[in-house]
Protein backbone atom coordinates (compact mmCIF):
# COMPACT_ATOMS: atom_id res chain seq x y z
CA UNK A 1 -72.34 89.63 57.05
CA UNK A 2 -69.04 91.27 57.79
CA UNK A 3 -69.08 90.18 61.61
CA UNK A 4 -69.53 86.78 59.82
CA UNK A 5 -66.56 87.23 57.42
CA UNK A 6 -64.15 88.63 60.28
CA UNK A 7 -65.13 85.54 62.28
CA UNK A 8 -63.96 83.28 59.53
CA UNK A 9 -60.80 85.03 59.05
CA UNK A 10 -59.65 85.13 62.63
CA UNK A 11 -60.49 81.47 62.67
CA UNK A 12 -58.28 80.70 59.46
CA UNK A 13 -55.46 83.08 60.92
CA UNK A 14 -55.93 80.88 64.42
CA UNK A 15 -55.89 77.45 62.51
CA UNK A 16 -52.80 78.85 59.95
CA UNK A 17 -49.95 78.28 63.14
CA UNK A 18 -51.02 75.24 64.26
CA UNK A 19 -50.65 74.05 60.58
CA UNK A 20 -47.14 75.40 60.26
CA UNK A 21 -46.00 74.23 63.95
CA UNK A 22 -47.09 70.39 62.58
CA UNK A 23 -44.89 70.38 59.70
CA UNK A 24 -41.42 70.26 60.45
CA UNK A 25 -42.59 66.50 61.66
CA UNK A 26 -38.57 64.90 60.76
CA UNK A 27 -35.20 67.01 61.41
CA UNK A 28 -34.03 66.90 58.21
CA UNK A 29 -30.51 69.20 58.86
CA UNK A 30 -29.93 66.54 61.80
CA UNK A 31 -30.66 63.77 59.86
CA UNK A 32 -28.00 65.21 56.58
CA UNK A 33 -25.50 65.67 59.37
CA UNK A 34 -25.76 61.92 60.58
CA UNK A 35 -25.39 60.60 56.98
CA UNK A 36 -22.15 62.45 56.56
CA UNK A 37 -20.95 61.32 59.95
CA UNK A 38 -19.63 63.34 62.79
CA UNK A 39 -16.24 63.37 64.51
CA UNK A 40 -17.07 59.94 66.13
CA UNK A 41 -16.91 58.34 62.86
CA UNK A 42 -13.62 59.80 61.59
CA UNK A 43 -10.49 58.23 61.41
CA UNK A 44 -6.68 59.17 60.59
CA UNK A 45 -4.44 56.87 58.90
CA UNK A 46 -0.96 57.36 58.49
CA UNK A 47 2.07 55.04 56.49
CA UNK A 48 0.15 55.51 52.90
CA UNK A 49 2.01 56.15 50.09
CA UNK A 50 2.29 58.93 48.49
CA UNK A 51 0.57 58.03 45.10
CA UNK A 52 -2.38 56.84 46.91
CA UNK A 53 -6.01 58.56 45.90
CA UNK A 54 -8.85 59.74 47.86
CA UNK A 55 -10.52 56.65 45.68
CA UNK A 56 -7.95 54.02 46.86
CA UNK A 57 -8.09 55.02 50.16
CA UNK A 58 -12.20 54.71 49.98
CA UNK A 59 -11.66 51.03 48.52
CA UNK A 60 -9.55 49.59 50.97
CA UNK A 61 -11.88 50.39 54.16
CA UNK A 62 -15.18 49.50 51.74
CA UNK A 63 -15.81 46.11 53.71
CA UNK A 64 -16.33 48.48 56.73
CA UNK A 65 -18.82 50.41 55.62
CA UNK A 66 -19.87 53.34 53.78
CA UNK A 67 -16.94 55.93 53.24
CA UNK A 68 -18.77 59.60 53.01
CA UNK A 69 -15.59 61.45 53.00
CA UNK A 70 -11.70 61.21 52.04
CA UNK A 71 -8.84 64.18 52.99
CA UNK A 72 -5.84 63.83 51.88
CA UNK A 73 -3.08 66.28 53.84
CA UNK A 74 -0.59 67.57 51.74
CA UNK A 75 2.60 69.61 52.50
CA UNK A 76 3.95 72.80 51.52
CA UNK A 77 4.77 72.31 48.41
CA UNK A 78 1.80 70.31 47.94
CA UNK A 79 3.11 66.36 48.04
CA UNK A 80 1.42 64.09 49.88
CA UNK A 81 1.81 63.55 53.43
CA UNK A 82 0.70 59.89 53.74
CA UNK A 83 -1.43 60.37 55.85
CA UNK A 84 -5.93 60.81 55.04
CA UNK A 85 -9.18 60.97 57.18
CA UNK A 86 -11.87 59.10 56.33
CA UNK A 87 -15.42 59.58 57.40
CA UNK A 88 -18.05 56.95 57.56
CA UNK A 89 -21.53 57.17 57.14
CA UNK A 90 -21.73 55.41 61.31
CA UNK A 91 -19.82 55.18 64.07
CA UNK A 92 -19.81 51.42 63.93
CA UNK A 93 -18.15 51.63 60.64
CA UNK A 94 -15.01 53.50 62.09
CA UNK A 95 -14.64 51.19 64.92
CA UNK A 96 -14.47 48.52 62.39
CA UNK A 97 -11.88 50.68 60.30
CA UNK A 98 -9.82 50.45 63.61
CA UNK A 99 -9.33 46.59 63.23
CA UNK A 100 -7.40 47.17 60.12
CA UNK A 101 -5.00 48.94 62.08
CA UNK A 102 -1.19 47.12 61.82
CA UNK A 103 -2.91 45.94 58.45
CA UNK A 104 -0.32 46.08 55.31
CA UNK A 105 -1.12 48.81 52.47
CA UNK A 106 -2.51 47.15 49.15
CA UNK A 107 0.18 45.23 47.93
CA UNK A 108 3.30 46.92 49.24
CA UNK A 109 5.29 46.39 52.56
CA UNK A 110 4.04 50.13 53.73
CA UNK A 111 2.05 49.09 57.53
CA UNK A 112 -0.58 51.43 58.04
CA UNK A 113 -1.16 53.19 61.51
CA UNK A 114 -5.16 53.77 62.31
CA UNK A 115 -6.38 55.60 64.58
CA UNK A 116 -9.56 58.09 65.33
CA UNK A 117 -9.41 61.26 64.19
CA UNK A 118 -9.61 63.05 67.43
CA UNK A 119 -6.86 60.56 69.13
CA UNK A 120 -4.17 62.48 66.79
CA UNK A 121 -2.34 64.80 67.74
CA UNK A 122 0.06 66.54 65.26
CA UNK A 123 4.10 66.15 66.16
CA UNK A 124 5.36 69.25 65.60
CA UNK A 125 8.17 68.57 62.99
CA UNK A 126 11.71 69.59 64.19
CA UNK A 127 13.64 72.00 61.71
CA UNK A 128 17.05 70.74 59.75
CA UNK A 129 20.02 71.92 60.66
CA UNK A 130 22.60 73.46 57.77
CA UNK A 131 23.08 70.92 54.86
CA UNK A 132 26.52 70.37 54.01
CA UNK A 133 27.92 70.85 50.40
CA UNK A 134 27.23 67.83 48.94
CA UNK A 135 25.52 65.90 51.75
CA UNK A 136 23.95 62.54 50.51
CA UNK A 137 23.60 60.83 54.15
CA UNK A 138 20.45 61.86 56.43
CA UNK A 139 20.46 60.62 60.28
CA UNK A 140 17.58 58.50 61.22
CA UNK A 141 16.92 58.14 64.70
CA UNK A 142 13.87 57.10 67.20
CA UNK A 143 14.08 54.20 65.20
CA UNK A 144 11.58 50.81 66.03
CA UNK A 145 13.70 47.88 67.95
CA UNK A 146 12.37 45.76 65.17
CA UNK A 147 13.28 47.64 62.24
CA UNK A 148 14.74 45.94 59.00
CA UNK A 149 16.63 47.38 56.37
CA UNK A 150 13.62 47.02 53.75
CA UNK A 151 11.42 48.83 56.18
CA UNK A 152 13.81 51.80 55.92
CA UNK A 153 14.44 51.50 51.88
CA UNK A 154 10.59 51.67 51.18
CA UNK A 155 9.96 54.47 54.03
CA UNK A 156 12.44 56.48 51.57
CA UNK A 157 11.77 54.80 48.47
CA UNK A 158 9.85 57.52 47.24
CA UNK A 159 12.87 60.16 48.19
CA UNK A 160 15.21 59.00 45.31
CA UNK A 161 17.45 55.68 44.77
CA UNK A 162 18.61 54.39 48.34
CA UNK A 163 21.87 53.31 47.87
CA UNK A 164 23.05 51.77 51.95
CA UNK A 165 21.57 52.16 55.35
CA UNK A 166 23.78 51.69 58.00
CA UNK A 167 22.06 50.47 62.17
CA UNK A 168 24.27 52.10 64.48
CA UNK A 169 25.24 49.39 67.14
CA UNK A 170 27.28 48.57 70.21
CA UNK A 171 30.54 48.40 70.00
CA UNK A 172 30.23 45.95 73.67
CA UNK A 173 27.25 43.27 72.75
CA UNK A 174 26.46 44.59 69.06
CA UNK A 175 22.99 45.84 69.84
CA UNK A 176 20.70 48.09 67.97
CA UNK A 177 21.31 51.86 69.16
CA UNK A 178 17.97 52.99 68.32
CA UNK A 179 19.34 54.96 65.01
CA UNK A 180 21.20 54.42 61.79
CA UNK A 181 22.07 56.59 58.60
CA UNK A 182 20.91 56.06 55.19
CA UNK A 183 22.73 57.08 51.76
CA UNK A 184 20.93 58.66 48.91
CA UNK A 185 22.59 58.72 45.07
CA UNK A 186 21.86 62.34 44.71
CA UNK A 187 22.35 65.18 47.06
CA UNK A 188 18.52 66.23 46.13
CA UNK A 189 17.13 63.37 47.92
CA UNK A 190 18.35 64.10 51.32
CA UNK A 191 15.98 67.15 50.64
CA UNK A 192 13.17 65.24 50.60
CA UNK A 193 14.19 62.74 53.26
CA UNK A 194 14.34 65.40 56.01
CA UNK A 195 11.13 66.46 54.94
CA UNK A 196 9.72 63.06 56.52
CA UNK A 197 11.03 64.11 59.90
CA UNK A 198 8.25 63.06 62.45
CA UNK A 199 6.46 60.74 60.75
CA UNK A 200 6.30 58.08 62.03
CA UNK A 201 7.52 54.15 61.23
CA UNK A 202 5.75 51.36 63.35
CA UNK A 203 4.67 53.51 65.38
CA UNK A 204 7.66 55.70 66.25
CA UNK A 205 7.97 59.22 65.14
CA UNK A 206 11.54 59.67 63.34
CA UNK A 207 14.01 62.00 63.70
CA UNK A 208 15.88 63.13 60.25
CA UNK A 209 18.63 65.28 59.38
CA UNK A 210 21.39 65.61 57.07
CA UNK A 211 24.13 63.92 58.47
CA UNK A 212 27.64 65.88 58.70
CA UNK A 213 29.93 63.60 57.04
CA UNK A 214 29.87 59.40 56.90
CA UNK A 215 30.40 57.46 60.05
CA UNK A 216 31.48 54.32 61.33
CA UNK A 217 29.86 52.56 63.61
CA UNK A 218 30.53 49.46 65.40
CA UNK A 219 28.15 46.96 63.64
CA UNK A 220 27.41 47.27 60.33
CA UNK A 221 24.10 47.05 58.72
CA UNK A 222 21.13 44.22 58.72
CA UNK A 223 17.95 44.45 61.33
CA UNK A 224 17.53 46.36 64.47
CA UNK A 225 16.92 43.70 66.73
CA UNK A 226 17.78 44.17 70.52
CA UNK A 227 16.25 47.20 72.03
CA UNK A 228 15.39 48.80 75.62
């Protein structure tokens, strides 16, 4: 009887693996990483403003799918950068995110720049030079060829009240120079203006610095137009 009973045992210990080895039948830590999406289904968007929610940002790429995850950068002091990532739940969904890109923030004149995630590559933001006592002008430069005065009051809307901007411009054929200064009402919002240094407007990465005293340039104000 206990040759019998050992017999039985070994057998149950023999079948007990096989049971185990047949259970794990559907990856499920694969499958959880697929519905959160991986680095091919991430993309970076940059041009939001700077009131704009993880929430917001979910809604306005919701006819491209399904939005598993919103980041929203922020600087240090903790504003917004206006820039996010968004995950989708698919690859497919991101590429379709991509078609929106040159598309127009929810109403506002702010054009959003989309890209995928791994195609970014952080500019590494140049440091201000000395502010002068006082100083309510910031130099813009890198700006687009095309560039209009209301894309420059909303890209610094959000600094304080705009009060001129000024296209620098030949003095031969009146062309756009590629740069320009704008004029803040307070002294504080230069602060904040040089803070946007490197991000970028249509596409171009801008250069910003308080500007040593007002100049006069050949042209006066109105679009960019002309370019090289």
């Amino acid at each position: 009887d206990d040759d019998d009973e050992e017999e039985e045992e070994k057998k149950e210990e023999a079948a007990a693996p096989k049971k185990r080895k047949a259970e794990p039948e559907a990856p499920a830590p694969a499958a959880a990483k697929k519905a959160k999406g991986g680095e091919d289904s991430k993309i970076f968007i940059k041009g939001l403003p700077w009131a704009a929610t993880g929430d917001e940002v979910a809604e306005f790429f919701q006819s491209c799918g399904t939005v598993a995850d919103v980041d929203l950068p922020v600087q240090d002091d903790g504003r917004s950068t206006g820039t996010a990532y968004v995950t989708f739940s698919d690859p497919s969904e991101a590429q379709a995110a991509l078609e929106l890109d040159g598309n127009y923030w929810t109403n506002s004149e702010r054009w959003l720049k989309i890209m995928m995630a791994a195609d970014h590559v952080p500019r590494p933001q140049r440091q201000a030079g000395e502010k002068p006592e006082g100083c309510t002008t910031v130099f813009v430069g890198n700006l687009p060829w095309d560039v209009e005065e209301d894309d420059v009051y909303n890209f610094f809307g959000e600094c304080g009240e705009v009060v001129s901007c000024r296209f620098a411009t030949s003095r031969e054929d009146g062309s756009f120079r590629g740069f320009g200064h704008v004029e803040f009402s307070s002294s504080e919002a230069t602060d904040e203006a040089v803070k946007l240094a490197g991000v970028e407007l249509k596409g171009r990465a801008l250069r910003i610095d308080y500007a040593p005293q007002r100049q006069s340039f050949g042209g006066g104000g109105g679009g960019g137009g002309g370019g090289g």
